[in-house]
PDB file of N, CA and C in Angstrom:
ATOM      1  N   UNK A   1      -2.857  20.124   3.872  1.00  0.00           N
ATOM      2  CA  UNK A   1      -2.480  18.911   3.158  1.00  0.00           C
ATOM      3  C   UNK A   1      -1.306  19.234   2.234  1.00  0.00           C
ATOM      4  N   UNK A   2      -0.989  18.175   2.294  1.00  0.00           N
ATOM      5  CA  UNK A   2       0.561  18.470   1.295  1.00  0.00           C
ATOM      6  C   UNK A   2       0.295  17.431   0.133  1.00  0.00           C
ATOM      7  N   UNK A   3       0.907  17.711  -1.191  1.00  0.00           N
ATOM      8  CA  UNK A   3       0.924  17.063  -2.425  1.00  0.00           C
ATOM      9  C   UNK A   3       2.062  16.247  -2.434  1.00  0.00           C
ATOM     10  N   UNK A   4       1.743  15.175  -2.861  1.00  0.00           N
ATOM     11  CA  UNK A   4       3.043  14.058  -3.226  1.00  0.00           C
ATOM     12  C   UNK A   4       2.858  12.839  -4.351  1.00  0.00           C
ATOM     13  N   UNK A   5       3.808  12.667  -4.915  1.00  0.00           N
ATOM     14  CA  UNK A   5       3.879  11.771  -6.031  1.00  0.00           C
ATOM     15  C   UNK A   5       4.336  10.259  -5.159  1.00  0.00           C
ATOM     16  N   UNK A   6       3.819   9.627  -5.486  1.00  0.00           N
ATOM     17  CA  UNK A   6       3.725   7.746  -5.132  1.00  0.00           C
ATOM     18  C   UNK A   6       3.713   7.190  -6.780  1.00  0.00           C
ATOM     19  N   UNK A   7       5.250   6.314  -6.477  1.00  0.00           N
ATOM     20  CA  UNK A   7       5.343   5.376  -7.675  1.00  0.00           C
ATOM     21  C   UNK A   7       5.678   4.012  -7.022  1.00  0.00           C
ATOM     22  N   UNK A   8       5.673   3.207  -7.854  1.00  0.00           N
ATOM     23  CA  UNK A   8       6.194   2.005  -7.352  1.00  0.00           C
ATOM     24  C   UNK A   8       6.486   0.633  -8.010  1.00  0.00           C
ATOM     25  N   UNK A   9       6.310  -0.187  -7.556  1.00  0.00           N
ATOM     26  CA  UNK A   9       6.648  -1.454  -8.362  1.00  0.00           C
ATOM     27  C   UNK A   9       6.839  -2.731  -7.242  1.00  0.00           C
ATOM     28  N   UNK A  10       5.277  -3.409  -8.034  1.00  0.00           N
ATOM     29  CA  UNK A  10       5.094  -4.824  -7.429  1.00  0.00           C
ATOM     30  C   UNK A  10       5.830  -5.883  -7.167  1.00  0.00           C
ATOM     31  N   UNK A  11       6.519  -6.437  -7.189  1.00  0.00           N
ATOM     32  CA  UNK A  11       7.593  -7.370  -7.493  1.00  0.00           C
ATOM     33  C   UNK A  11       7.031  -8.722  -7.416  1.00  0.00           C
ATOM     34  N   UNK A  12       7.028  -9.929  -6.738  1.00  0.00           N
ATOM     35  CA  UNK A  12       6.929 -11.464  -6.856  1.00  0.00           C
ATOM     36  C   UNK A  12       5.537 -11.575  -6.776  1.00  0.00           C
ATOM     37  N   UNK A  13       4.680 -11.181  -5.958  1.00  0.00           N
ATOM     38  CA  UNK A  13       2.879 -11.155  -5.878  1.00  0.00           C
ATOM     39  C   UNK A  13       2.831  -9.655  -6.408  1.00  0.00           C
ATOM     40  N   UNK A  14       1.737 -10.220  -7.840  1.00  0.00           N
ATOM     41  CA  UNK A  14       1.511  -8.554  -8.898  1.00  0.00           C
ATOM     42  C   UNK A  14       0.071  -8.436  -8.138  1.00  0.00           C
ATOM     43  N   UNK A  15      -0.286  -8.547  -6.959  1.00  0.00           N
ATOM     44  CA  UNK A  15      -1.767  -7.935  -6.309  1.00  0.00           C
ATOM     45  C   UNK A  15      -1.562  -6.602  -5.992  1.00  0.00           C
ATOM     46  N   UNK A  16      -2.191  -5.670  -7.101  1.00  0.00           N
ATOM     47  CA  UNK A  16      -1.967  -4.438  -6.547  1.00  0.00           C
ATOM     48  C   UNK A  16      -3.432  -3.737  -6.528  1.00  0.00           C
ATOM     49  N   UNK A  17      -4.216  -4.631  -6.336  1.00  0.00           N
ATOM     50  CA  UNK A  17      -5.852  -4.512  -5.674  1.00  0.00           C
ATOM     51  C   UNK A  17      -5.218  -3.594  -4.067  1.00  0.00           C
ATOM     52  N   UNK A  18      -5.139  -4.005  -3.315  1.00  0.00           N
ATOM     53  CA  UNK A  18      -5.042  -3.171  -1.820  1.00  0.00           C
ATOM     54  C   UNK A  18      -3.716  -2.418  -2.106  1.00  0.00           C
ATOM     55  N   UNK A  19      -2.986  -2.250  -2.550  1.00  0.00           N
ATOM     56  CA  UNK A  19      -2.449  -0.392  -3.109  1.00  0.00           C
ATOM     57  C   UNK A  19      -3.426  -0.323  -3.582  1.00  0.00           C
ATOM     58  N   UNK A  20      -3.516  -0.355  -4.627  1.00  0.00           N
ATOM     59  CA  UNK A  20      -4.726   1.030  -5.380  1.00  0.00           C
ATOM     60  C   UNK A  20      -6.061   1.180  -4.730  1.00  0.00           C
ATOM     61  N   UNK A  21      -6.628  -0.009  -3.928  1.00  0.00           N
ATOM     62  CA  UNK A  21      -7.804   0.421  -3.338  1.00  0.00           C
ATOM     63  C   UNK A  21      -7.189   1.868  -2.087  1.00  0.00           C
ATOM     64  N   UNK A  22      -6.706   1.205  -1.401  1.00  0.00           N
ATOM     65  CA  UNK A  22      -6.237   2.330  -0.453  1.00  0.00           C
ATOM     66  C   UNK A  22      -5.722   3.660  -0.785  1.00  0.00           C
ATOM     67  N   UNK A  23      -4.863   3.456  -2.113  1.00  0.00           N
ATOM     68  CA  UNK A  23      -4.530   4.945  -2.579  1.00  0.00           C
ATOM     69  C   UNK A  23      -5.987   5.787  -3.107  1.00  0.00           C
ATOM     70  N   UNK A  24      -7.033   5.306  -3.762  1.00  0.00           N
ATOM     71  CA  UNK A  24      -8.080   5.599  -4.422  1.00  0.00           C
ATOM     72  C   UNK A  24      -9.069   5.892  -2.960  1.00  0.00           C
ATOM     73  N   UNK A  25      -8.923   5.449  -1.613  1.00  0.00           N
ATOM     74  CA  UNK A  25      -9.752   5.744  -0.353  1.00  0.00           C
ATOM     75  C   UNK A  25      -8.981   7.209  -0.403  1.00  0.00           C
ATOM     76  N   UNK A  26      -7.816   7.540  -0.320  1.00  0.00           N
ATOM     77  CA  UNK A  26      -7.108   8.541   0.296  1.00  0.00           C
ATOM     78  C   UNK A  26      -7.161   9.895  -0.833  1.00  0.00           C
ATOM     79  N   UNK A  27      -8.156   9.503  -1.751  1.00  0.00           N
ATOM     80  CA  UNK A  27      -8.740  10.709  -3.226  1.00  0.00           C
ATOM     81  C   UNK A  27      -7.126  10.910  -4.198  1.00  0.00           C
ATOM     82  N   UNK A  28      -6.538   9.940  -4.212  1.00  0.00           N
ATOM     83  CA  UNK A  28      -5.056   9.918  -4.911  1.00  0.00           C
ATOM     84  C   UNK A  28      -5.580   9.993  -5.978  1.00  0.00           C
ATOM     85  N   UNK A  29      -5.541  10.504  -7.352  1.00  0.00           N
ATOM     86  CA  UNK A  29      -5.177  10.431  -8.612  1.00  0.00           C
ATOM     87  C   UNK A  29      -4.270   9.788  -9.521  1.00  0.00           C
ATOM     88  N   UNK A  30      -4.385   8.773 -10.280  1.00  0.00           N
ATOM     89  CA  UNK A  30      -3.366   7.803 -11.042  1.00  0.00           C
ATOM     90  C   UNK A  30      -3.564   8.705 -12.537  1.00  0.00           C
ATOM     91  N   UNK A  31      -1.649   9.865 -12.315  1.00  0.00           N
ATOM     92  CA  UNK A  31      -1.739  10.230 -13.191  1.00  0.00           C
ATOM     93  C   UNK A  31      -1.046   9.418 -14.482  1.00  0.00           C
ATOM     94  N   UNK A  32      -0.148   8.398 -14.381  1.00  0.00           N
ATOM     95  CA  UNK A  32       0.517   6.967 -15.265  1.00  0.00           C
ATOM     96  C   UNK A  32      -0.188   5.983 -14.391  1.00  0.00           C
ATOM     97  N   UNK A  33       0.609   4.901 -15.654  1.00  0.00           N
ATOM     98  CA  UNK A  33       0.162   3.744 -14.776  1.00  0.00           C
ATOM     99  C   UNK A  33       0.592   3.112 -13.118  1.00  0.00           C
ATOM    100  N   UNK A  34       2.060   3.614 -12.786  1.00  0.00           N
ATOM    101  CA  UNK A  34       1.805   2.947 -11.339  1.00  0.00           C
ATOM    102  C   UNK A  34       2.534   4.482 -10.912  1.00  0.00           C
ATOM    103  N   UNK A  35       2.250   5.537 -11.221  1.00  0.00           N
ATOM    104  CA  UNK A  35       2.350   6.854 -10.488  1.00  0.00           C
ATOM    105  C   UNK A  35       1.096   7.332 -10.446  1.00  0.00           C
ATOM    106  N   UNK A  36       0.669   7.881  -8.993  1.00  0.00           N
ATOM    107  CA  UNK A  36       0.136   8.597  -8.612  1.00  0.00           C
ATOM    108  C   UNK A  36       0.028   9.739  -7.792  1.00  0.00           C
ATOM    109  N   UNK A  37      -0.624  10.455  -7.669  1.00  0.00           N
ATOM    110  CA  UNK A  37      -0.918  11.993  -6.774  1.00  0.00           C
ATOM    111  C   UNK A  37      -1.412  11.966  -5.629  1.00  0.00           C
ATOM    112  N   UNK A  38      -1.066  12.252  -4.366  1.00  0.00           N
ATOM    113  CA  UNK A  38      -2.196  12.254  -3.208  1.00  0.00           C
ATOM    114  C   UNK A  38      -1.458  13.322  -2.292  1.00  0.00           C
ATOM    115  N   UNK A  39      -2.484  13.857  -1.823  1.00  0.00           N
ATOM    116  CA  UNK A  39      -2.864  14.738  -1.275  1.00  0.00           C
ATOM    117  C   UNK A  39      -2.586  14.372   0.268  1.00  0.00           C
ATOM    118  N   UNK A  40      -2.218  14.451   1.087  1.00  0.00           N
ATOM    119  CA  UNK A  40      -1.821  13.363   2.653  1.00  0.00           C
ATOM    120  C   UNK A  40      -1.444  14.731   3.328  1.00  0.00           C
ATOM    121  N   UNK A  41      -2.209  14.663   4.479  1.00  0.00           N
ATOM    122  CA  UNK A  41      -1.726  15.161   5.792  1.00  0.00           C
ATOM    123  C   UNK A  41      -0.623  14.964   6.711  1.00  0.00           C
ATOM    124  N   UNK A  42       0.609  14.449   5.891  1.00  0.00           N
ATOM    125  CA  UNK A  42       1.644  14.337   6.752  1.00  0.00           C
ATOM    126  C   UNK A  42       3.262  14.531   6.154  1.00  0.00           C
ATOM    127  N   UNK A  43       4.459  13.999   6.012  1.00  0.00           N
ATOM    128  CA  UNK A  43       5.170  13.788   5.406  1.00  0.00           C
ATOM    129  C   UNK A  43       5.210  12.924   4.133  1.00  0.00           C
ATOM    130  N   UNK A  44       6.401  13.212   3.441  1.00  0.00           N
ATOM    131  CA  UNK A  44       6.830  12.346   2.510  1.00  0.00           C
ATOM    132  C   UNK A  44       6.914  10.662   3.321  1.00  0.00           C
ATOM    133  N   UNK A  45       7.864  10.515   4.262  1.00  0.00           N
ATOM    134  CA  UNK A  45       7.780   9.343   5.221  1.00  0.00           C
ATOM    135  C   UNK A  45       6.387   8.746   6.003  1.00  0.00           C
ATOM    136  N   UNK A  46       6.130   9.894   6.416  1.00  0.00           N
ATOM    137  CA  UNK A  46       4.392   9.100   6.472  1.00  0.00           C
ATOM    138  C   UNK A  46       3.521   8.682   5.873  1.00  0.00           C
ATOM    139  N   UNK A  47       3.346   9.190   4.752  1.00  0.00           N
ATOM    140  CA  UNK A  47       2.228   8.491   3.583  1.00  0.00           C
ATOM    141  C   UNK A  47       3.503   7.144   3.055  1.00  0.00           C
ATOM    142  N   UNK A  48       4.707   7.488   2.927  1.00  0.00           N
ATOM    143  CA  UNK A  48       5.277   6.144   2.402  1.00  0.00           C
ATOM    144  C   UNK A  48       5.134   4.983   3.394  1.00  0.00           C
ATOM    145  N   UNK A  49       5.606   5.204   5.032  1.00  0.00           N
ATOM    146  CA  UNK A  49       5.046   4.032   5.826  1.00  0.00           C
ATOM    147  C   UNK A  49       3.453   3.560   5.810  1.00  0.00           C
ATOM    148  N   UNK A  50       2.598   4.606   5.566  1.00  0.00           N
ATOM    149  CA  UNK A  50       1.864   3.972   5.604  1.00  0.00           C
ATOM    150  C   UNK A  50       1.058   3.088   4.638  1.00  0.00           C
ATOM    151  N   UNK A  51       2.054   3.334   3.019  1.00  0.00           N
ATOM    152  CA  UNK A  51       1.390   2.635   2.169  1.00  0.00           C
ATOM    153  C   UNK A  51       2.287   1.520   2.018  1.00  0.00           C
ATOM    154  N   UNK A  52       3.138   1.692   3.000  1.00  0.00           N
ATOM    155  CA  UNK A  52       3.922   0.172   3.228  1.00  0.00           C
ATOM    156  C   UNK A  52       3.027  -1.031   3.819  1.00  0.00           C
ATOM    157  N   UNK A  53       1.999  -0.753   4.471  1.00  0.00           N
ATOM    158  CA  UNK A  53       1.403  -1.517   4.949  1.00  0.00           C
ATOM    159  C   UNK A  53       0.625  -2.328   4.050  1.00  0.00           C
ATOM    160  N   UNK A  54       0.290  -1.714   2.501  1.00  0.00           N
ATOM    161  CA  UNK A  54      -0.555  -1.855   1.583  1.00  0.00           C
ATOM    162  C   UNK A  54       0.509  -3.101   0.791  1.00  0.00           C
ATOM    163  N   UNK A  55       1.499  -3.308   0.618  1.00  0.00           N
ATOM    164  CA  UNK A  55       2.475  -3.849  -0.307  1.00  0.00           C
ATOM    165  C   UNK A  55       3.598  -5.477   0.567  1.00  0.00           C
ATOM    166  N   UNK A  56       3.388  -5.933  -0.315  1.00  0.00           N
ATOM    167  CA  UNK A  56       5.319  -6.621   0.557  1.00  0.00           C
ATOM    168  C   UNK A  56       6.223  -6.266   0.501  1.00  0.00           C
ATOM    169  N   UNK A  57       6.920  -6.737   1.179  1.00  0.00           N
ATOM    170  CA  UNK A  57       8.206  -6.620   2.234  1.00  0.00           C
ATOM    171  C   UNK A  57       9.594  -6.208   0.631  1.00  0.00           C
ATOM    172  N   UNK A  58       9.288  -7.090  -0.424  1.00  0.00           N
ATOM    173  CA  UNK A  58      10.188  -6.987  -1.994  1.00  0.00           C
ATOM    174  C   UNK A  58       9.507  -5.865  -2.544  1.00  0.00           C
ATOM    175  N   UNK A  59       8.559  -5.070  -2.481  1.00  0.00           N
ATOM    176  CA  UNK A  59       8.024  -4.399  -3.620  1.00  0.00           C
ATOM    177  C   UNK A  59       8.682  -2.755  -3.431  1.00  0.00           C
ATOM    178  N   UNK A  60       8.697  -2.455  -3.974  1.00  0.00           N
ATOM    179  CA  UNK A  60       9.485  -0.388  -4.362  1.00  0.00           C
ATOM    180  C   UNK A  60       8.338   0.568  -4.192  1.00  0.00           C
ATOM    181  N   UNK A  61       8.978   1.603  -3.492  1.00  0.00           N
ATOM    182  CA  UNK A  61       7.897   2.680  -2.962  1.00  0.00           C
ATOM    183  C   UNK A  61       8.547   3.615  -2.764  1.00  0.00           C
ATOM    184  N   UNK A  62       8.367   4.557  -3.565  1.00  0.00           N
ATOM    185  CA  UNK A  62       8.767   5.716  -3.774  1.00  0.00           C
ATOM    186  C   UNK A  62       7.946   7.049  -4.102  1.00  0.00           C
ATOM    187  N   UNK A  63       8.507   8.126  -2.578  1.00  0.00           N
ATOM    188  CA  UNK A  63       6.707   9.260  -1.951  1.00  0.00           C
ATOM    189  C   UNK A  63       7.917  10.027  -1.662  1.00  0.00           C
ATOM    190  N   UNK A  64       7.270  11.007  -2.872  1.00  0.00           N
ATOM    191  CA  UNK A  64       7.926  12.681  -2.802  1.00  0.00           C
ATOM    192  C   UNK A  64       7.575  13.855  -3.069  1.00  0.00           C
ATOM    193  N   UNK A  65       7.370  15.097  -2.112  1.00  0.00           N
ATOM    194  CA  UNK A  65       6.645  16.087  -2.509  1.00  0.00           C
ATOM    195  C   UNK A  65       6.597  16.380  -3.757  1.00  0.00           C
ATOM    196  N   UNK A  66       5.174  17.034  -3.916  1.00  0.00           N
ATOM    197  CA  UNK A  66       4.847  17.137  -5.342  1.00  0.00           C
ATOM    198  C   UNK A  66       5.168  18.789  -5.603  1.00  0.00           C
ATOM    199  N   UNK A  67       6.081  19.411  -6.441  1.00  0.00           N
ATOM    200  CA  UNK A  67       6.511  20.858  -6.183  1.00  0.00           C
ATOM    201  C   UNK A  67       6.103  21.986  -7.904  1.00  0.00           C
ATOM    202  N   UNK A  68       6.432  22.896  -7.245  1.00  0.00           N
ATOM    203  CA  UNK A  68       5.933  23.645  -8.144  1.00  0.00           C
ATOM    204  C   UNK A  68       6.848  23.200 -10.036  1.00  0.00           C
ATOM    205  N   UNK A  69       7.992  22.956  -9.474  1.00  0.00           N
ATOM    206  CA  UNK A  69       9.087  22.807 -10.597  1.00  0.00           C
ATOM    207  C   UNK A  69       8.591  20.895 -11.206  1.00  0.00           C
ATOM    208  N   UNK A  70       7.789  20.933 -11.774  1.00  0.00           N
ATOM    209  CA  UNK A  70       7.335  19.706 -12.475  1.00  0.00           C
ATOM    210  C   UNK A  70       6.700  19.592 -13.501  1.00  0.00           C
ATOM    211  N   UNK A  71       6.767  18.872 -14.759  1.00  0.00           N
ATOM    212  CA  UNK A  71       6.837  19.279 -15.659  1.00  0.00           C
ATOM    213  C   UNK A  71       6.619  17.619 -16.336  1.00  0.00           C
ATOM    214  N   UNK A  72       5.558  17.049 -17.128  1.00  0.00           N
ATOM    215  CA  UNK A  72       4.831  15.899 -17.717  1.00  0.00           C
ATOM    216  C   UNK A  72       4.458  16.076 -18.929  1.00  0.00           C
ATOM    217  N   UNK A  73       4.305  14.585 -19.445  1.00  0.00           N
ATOM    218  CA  UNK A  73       3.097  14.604 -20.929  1.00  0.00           C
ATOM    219  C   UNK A  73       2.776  13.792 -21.160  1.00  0.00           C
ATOM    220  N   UNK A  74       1.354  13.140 -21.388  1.00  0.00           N
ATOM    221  CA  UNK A  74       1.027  12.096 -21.613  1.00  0.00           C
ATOM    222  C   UNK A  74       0.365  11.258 -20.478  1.00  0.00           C
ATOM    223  N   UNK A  75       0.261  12.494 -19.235  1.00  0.00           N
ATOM    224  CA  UNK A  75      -0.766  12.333 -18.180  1.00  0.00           C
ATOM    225  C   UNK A  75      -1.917  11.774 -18.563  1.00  0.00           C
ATOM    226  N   UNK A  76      -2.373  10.982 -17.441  1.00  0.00           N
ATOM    227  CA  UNK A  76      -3.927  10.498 -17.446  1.00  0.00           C
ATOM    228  C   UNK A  76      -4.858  11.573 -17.299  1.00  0.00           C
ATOM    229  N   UNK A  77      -6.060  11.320 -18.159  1.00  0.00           N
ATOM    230  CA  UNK A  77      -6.896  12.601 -17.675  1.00  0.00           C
ATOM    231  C   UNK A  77      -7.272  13.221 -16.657  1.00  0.00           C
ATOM    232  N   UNK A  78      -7.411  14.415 -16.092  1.00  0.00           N
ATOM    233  CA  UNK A  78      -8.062  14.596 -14.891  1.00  0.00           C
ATOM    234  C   UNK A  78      -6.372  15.100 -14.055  1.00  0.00           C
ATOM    235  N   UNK A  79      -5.136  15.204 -14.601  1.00  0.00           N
ATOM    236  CA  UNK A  79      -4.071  15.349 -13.866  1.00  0.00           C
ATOM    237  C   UNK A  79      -4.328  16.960 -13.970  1.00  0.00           C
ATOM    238  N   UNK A  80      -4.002  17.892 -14.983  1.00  0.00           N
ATOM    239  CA  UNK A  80      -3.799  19.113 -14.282  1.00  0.00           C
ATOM    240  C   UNK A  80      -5.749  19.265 -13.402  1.00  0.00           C
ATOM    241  N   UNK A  81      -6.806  18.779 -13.321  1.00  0.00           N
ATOM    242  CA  UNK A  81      -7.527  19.776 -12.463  1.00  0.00           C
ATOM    243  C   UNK A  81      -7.458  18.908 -11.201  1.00  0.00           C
ATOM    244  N   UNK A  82      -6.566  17.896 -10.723  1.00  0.00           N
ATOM    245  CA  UNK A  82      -5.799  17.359  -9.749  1.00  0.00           C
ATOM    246  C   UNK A  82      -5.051  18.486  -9.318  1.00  0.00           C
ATOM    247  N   UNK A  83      -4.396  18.468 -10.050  1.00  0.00           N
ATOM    248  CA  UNK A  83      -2.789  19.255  -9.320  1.00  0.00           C
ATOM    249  C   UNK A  83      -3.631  20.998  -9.379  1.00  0.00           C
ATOM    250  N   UNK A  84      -4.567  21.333 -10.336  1.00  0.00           N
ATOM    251  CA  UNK A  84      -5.175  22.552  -9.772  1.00  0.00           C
ATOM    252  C   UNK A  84      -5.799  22.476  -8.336  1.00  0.00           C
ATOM    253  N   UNK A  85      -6.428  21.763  -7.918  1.00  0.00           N
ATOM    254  CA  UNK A  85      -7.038  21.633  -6.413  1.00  0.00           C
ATOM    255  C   UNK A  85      -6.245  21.191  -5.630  1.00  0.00           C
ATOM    256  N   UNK A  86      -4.981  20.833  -5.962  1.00  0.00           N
ATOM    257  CA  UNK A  86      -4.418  20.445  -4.925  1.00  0.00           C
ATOM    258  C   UNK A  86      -2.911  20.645  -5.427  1.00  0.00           C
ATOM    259  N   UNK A  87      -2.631  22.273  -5.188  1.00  0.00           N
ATOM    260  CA  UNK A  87      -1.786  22.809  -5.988  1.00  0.00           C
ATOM    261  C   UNK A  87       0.052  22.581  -5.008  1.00  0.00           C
ATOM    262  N   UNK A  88       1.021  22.224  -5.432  1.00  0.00           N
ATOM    263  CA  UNK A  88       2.108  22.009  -4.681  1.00  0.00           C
ATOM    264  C   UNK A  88       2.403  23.791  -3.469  1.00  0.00           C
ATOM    265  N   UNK A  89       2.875  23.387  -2.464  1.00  0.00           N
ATOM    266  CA  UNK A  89       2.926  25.079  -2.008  1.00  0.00           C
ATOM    267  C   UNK A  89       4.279  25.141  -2.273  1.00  0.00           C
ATOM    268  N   UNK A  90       5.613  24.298  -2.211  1.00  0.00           N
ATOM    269  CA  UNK A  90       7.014  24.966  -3.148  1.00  0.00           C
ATOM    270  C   UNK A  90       7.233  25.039  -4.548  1.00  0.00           C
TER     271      UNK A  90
END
């Protein structure tokens, strides 16, 4: 599994019930409010198409490996023993 950061932004319909349900199926971590952590078996492009399916056609989605060189404050709880179990491999 590979680590990646998912941010985004709702735009004209603010339903972000099916993102977050689906990111929260896939054991993602919401370390801010619309960034989160997940863990995905595939590419950066694959977890982003597939959480395209979760959003409309106007809304922003942005999925990028999560790497060793990263650096936060003011994380939600539970972020570093996230990123400990599911540690970046660059």
């Amino acid at each position: 599994m590979t680590s990646f950061t998912v941010s985004y932004d709702l735009i004209k319909n603010k339903d972000y019930k099916l993102l977050i349900d689906e990111l929260k199926r896939l054991g993602a971590h919401r370390s801010q409010e619309s960034f989160w952590l997940v863990a995905y078996n595939s590419t950066a492009k694959g977890l982003h198409d597939h959480l395209r399916n979760f959003m409309d056609g106007d809304d922003k989605l942005w999925v990028s490996e999560l790497t060793r060189n990263h650096y936060y404050a003011q994380a939600n709880s539970g972020t570093n023993a996230w990123i400990a179990q599911n540690p970046p491999t660059r």
